[in-house]
Structure formats: C-alpha cells, structure tokens
C-alpha atoms as a PDB file:
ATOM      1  CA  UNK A   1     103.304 -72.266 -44.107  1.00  0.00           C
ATOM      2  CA  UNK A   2     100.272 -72.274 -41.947  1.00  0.00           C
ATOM      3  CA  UNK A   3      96.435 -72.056 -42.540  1.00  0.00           C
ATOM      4  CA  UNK A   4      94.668 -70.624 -39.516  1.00  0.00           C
ATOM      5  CA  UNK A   5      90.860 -70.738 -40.278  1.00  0.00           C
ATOM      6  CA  UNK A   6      88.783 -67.262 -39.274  1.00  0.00           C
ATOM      7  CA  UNK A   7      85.629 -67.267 -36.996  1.00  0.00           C
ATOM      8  CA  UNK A   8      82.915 -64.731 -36.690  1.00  0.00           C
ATOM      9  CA  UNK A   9      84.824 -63.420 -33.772  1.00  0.00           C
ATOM     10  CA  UNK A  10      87.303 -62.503 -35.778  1.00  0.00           C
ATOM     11  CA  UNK A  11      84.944 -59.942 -37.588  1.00  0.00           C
ATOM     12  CA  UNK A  12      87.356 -56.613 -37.715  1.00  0.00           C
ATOM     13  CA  UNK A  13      89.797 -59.222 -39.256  1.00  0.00           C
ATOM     14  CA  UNK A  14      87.403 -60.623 -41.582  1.00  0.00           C
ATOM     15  CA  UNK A  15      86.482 -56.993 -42.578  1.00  0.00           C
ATOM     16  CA  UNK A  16      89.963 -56.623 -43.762  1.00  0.00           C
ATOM     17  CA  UNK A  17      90.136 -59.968 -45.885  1.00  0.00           C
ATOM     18  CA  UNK A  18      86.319 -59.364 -47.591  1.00  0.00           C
ATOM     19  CA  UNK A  19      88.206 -55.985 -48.785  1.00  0.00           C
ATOM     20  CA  UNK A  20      91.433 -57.672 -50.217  1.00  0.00           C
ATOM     21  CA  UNK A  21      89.226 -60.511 -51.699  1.00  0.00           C
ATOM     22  CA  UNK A  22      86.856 -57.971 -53.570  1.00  0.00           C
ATOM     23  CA  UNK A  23      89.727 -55.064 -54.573  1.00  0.00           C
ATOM     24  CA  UNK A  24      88.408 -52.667 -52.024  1.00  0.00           C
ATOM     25  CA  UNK A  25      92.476 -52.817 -50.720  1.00  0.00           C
ATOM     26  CA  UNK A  26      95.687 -52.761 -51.748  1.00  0.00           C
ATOM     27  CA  UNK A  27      97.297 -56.635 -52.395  1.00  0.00           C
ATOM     28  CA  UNK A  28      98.656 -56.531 -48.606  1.00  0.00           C
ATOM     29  CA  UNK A  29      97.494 -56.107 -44.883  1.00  0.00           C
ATOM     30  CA  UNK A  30      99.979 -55.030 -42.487  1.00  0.00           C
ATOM     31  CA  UNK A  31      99.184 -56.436 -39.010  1.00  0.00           C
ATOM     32  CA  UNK A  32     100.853 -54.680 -36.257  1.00  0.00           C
ATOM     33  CA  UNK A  33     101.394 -55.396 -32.657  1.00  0.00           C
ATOM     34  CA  UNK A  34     102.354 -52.133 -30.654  1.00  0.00           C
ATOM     35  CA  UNK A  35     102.490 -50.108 -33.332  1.00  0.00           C
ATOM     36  CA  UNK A  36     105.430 -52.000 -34.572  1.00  0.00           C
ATOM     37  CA  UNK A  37     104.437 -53.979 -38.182  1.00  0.00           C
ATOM     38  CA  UNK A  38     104.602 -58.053 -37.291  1.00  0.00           C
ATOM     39  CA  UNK A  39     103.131 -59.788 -40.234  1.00  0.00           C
ATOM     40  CA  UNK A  40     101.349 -59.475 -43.471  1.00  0.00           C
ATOM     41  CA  UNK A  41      98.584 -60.636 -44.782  1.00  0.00           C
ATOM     42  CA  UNK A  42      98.082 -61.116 -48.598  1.00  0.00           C
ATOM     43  CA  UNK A  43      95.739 -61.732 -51.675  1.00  0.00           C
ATOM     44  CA  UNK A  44      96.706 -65.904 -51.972  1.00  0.00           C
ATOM     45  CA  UNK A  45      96.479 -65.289 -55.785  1.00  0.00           C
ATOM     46  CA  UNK A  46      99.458 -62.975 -55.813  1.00  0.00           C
ATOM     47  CA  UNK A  47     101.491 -64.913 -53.191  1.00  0.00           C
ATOM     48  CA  UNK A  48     105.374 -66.092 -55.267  1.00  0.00           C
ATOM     49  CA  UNK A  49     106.284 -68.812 -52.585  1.00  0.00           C
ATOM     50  CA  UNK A  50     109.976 -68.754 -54.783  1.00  0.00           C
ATOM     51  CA  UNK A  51     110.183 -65.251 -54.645  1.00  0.00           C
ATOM     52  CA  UNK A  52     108.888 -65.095 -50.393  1.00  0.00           C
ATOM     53  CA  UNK A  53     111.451 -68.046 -50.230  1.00  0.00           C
ATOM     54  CA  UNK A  54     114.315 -66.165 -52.126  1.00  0.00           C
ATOM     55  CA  UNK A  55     113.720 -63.156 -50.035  1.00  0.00           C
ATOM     56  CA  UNK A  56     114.930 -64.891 -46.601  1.00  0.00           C
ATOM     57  CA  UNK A  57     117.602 -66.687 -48.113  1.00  0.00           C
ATOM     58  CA  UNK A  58     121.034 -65.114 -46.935  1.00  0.00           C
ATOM     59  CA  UNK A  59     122.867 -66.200 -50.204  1.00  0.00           C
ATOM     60  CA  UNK A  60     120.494 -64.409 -52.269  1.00  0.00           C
ATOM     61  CA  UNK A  61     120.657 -61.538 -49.891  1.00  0.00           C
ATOM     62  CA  UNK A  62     124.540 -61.227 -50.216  1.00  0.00           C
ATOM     63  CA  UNK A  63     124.045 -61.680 -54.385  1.00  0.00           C
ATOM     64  CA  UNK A  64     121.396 -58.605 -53.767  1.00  0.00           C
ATOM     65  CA  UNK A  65     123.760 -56.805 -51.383  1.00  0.00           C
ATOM     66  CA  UNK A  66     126.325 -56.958 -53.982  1.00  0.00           C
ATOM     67  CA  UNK A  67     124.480 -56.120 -56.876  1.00  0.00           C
ATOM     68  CA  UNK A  68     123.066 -53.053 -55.014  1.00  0.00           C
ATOM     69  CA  UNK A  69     126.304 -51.441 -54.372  1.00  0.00           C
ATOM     70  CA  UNK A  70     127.531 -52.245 -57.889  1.00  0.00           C
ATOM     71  CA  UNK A  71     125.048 -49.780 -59.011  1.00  0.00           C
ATOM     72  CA  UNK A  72     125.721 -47.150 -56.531  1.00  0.00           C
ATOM     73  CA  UNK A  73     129.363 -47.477 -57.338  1.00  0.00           C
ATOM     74  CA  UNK A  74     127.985 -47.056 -60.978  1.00  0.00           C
ATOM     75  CA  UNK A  75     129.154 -50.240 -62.352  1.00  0.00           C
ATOM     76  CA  UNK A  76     126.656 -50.740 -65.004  1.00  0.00           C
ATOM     77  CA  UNK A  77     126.126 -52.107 -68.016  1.00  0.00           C
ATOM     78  CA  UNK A  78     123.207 -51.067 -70.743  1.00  0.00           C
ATOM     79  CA  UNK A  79     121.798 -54.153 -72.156  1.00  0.00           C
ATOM     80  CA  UNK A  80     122.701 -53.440 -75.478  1.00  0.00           C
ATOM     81  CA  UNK A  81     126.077 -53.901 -73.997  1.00  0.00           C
ATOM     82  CA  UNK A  82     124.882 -57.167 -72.039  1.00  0.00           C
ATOM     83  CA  UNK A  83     123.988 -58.284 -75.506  1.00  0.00           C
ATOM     84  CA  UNK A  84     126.966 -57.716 -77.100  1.00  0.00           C
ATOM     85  CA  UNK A  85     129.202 -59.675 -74.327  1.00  0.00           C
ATOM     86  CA  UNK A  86     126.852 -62.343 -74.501  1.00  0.00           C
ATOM     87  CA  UNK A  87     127.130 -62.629 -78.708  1.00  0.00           C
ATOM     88  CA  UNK A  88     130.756 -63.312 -78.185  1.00  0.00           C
ATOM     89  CA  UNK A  89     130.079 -66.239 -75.782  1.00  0.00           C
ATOM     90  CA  UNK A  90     129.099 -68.855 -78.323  1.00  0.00           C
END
C-alpha cells in the first residue's frame, strides 16, 4: 500500500476527498485516465485489506469461479438443508 500526501494543487482532487470524508459521496471515487476507470479511491474507514487482498488472489478467484457456476447450474442447497448435513457431522 502507498500513502501519497495531497497539496493545494491538487484542489479538484481534494474537492473529491472533503466530499467522501463528510458523506456528500458515495464510499468510492473512480479515477479515470482516458475515459477508461484506473483506480479507486475510498473512505479509509470502510477499506477490508482481507477482503481487497482476497479479491486478487487467483485461488480465491477459481473457489468464486466455481461457486458461481454451481449456482447457475442450480446446484443449491437451502440452509435449512446446510443445517441438516452439518447435524450429522458430529
């Protein structure tokens, strides 16, 4: 992770973090280069650094991947029925 301090140059940035900091925004900034979205800027108080690390990790992804298509495939299970599975386990 890096910190990158702001100046008063930076002002139509700044403008953007006062906004996050007091509510005025959503919990996110979307910086873009070229119309193309590049980065994200977000409230430090909502920032999961297990959940941003979990997202990049390509075992999770494959777990997720999987998962995904087990539901469109309709391979579910209710939880009373998760429940039920797990009671037998002891």
């Amino acid at each position: 992770m890096k910190t990158i301090p702001l100046a008063p140059e930076d002002q139509p940035l700044l403008e953007y973090i006062e906004r996050l900091e007091t509510g005025e925004n959503d919990d996110v900034v979307i910086l873009t280069w070229e119309g193309k979205p590049i980065a994200a800027i977000i409230r430090f108080d909502t920032f999961d650094a297990e959940l941003e690390s979990l997202s990049r990790n390509p075992v999770f992804q494959r777990i997720l991947a999987a998962s995904r298509a087990q539901v469109r495939e309709g391979k579910t299970q209710t939880l009373d029925e998760i429940e039920r599975e797990m009671a037998t386990w002891d």
